[in-house]
N, C-alpha and C. Protein backbone atom coordinates (compact mmCIF):
# COMPACT_ATOMS: atom_id res chain seq x y z
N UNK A 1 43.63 -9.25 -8.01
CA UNK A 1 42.34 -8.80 -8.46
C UNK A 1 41.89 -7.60 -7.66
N UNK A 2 42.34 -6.50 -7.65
CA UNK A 2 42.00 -5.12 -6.90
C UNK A 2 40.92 -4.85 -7.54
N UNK A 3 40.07 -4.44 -6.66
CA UNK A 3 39.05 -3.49 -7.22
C UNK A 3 37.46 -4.68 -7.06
N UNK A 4 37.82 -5.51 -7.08
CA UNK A 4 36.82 -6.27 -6.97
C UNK A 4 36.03 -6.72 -5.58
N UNK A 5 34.92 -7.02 -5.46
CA UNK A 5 34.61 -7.13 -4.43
C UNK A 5 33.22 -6.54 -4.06
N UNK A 6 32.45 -6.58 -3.08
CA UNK A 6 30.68 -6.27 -2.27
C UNK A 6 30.81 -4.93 -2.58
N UNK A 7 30.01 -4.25 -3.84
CA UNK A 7 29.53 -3.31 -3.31
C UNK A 7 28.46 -2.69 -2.65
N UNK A 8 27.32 -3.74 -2.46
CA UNK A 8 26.36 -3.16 -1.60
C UNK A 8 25.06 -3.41 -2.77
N UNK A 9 24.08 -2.63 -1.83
CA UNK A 9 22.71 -2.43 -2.80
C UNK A 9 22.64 -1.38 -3.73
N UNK A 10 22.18 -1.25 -4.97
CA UNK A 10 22.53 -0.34 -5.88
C UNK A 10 21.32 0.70 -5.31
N UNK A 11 21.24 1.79 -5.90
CA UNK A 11 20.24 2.68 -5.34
C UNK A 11 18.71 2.41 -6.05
N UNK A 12 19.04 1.51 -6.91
CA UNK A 12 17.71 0.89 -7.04
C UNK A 12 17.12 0.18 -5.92
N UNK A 13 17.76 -0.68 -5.67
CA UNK A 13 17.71 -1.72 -4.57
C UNK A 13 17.30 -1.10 -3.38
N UNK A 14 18.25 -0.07 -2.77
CA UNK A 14 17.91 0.74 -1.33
C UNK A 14 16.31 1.13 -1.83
N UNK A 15 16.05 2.03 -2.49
CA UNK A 15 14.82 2.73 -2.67
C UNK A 15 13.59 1.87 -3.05
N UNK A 16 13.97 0.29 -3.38
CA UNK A 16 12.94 -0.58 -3.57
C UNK A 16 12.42 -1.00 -2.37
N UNK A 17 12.87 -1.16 -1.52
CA UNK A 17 13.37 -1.40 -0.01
C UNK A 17 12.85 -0.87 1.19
N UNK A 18 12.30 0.98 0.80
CA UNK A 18 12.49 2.05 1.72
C UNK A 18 10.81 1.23 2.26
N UNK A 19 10.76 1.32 3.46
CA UNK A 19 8.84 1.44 4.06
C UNK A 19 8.21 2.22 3.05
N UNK A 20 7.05 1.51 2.61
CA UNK A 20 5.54 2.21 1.82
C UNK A 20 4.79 1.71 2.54
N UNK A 21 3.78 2.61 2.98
CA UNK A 21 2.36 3.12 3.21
C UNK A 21 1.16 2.72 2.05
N UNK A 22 0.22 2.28 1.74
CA UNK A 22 -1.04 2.25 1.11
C UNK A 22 -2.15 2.23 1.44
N UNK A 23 -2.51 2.89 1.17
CA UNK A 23 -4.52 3.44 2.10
C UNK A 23 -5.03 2.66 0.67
N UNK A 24 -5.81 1.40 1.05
CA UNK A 24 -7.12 0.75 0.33
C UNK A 24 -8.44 0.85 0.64
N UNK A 25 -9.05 1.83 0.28
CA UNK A 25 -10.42 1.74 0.49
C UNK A 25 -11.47 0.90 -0.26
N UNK A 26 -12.12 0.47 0.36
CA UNK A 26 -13.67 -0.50 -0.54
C UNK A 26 -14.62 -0.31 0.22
N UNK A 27 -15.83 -0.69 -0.81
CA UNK A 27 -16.88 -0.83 -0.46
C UNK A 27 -17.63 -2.38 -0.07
N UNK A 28 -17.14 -3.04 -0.52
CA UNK A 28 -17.38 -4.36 -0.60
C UNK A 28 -17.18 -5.52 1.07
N UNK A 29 -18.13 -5.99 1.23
CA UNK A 29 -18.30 -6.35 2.42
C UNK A 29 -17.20 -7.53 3.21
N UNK A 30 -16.26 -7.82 1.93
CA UNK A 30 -15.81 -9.11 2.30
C UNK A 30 -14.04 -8.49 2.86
N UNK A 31 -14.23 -7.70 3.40
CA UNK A 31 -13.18 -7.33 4.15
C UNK A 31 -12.35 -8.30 5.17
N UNK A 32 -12.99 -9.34 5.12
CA UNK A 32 -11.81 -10.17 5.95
C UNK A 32 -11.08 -11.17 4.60
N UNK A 33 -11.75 -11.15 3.77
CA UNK A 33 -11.16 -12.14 2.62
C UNK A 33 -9.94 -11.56 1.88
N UNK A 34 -10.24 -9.73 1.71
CA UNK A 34 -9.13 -8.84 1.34
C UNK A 34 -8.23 -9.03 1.81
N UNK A 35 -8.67 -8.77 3.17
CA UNK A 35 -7.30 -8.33 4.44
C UNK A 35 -6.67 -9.99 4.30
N UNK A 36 -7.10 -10.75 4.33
CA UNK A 36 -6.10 -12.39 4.04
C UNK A 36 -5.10 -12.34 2.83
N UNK A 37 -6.08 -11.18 2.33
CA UNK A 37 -4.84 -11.62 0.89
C UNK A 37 -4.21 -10.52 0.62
N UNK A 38 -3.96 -9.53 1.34
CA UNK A 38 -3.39 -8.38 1.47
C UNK A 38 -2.08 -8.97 2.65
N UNK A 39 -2.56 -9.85 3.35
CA UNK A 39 -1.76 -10.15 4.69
C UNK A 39 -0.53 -11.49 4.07
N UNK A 40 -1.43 -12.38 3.02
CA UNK A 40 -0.61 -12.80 1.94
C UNK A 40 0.57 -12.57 1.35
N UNK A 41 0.40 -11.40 0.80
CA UNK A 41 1.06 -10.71 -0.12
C UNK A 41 1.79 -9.84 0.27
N UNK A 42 1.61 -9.51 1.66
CA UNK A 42 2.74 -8.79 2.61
C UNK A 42 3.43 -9.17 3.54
N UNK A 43 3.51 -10.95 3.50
CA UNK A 43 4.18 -11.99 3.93
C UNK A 43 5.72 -11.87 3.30
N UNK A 44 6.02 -11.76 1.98
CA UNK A 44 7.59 -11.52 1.12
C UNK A 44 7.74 -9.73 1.15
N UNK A 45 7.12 -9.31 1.74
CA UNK A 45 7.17 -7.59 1.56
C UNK A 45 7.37 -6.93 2.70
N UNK A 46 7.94 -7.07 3.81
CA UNK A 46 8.18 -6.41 5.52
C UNK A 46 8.15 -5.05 4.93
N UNK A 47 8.45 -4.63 4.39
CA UNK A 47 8.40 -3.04 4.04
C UNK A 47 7.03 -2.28 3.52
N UNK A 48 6.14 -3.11 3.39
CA UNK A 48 4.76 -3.29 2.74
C UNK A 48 4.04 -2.85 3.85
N UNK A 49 3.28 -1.78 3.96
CA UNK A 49 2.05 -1.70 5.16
C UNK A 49 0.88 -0.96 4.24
N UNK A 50 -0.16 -1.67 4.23
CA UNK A 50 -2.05 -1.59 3.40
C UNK A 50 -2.41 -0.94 4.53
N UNK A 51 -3.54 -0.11 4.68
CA UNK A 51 -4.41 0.16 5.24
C UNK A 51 -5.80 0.09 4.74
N UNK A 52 -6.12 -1.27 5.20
CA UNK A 52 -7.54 -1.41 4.16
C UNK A 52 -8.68 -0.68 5.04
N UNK A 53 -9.71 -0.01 4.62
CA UNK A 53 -10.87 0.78 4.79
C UNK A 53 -11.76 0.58 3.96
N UNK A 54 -12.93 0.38 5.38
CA UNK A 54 -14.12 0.20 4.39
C UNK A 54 -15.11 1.13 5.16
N UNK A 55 -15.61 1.50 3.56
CA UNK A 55 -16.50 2.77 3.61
C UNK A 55 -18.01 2.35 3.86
N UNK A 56 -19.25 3.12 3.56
CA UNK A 56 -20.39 2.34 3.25
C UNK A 56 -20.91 3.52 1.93
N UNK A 57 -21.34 2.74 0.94
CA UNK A 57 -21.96 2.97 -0.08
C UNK A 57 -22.06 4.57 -0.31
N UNK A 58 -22.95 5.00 0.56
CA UNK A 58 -23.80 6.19 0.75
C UNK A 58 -22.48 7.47 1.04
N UNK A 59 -21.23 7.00 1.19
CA UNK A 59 -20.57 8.04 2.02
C UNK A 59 -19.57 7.54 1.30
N UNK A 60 -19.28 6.67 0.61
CA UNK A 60 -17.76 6.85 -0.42
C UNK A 60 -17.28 8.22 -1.09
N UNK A 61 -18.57 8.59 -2.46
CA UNK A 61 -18.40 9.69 -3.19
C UNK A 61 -17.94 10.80 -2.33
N UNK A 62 -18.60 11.32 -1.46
CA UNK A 62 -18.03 12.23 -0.72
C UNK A 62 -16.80 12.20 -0.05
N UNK A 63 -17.14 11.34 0.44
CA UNK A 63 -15.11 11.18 1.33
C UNK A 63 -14.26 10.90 0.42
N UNK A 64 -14.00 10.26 -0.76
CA UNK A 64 -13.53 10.47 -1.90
C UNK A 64 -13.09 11.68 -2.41
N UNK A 65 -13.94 12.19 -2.59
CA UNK A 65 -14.31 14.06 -2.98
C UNK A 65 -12.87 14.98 -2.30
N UNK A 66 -13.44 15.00 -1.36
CA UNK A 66 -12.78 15.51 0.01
C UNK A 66 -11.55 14.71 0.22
N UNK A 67 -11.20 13.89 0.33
CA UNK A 67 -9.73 13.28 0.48
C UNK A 67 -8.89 13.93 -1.17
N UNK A 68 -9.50 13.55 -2.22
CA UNK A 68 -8.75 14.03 -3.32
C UNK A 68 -8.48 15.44 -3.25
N UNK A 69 -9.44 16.32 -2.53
CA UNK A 69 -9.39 17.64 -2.79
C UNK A 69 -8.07 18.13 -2.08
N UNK A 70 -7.87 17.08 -0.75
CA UNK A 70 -7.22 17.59 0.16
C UNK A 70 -5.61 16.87 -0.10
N UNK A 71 -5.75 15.84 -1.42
CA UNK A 71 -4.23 15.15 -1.51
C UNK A 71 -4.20 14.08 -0.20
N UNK A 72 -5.23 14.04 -0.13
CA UNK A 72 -5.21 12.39 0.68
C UNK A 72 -5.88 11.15 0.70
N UNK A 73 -5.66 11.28 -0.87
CA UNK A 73 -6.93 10.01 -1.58
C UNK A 73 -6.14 8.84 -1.30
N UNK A 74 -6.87 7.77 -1.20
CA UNK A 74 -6.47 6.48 -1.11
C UNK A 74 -5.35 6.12 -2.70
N UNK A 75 -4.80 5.32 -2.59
CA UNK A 75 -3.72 4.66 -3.00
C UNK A 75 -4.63 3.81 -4.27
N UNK A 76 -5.40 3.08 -3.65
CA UNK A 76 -6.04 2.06 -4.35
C UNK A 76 -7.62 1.77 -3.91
N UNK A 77 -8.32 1.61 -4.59
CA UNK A 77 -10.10 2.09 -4.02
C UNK A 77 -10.85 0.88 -5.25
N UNK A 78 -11.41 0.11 -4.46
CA UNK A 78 -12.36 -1.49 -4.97
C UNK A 78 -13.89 -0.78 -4.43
C-alpha cells in the first residue's frame, strides 16, 4: 500500500488554527457576566483571545467614529 499514510493538517485546518485577536466593545454594565462567557467559550478555543471593553454611554459614538476612521474598530460591539 505505497502512498498511503499521515498527511498532516490540510491548509484549512492550519489557518483555522492560526492565533485570532477580537476587540469586544459594550456598553452594558454586566461585564463580568460577558467576560464568563467569553472565558467559556474560549475554554475549546486556545487560539481564541477577546478583548472585552467597556465604554460609557456618552463616549461610545465618538470612539467608535475615530477607531473606524482609523481601521481600528472593534471586531464585535453590544
Amino acid at each position: 500500500m505505497a502512498g498511503l499514510g499521515c498527511k498532516g493538517l490540510s491548509q484549512q485546518q492550519v489557518a483555522a488554527t492560526q492565533p485570532v485577536t477580537l476587540e469586544f466593545w459594550t456598553v452594558f454594565d454586566d461585564v463580568d457576566a460577558l467576560q464568563a462567557q467569553i472565558d467559556k467559550y474560549k475554554a475549546d478555543r486556545p487560539y481564541l483571545t477577546i478583548n472585552l471593553k467597556q465604554l460609557r454611554t456618552d463616549e461610545i459614538y465618538s470612539r467608535l467614529l475615530e477607531a473606524l476612521a482609523e481601521d481600528k474598530g472593534p471586531d464585535l460591539f453590544l
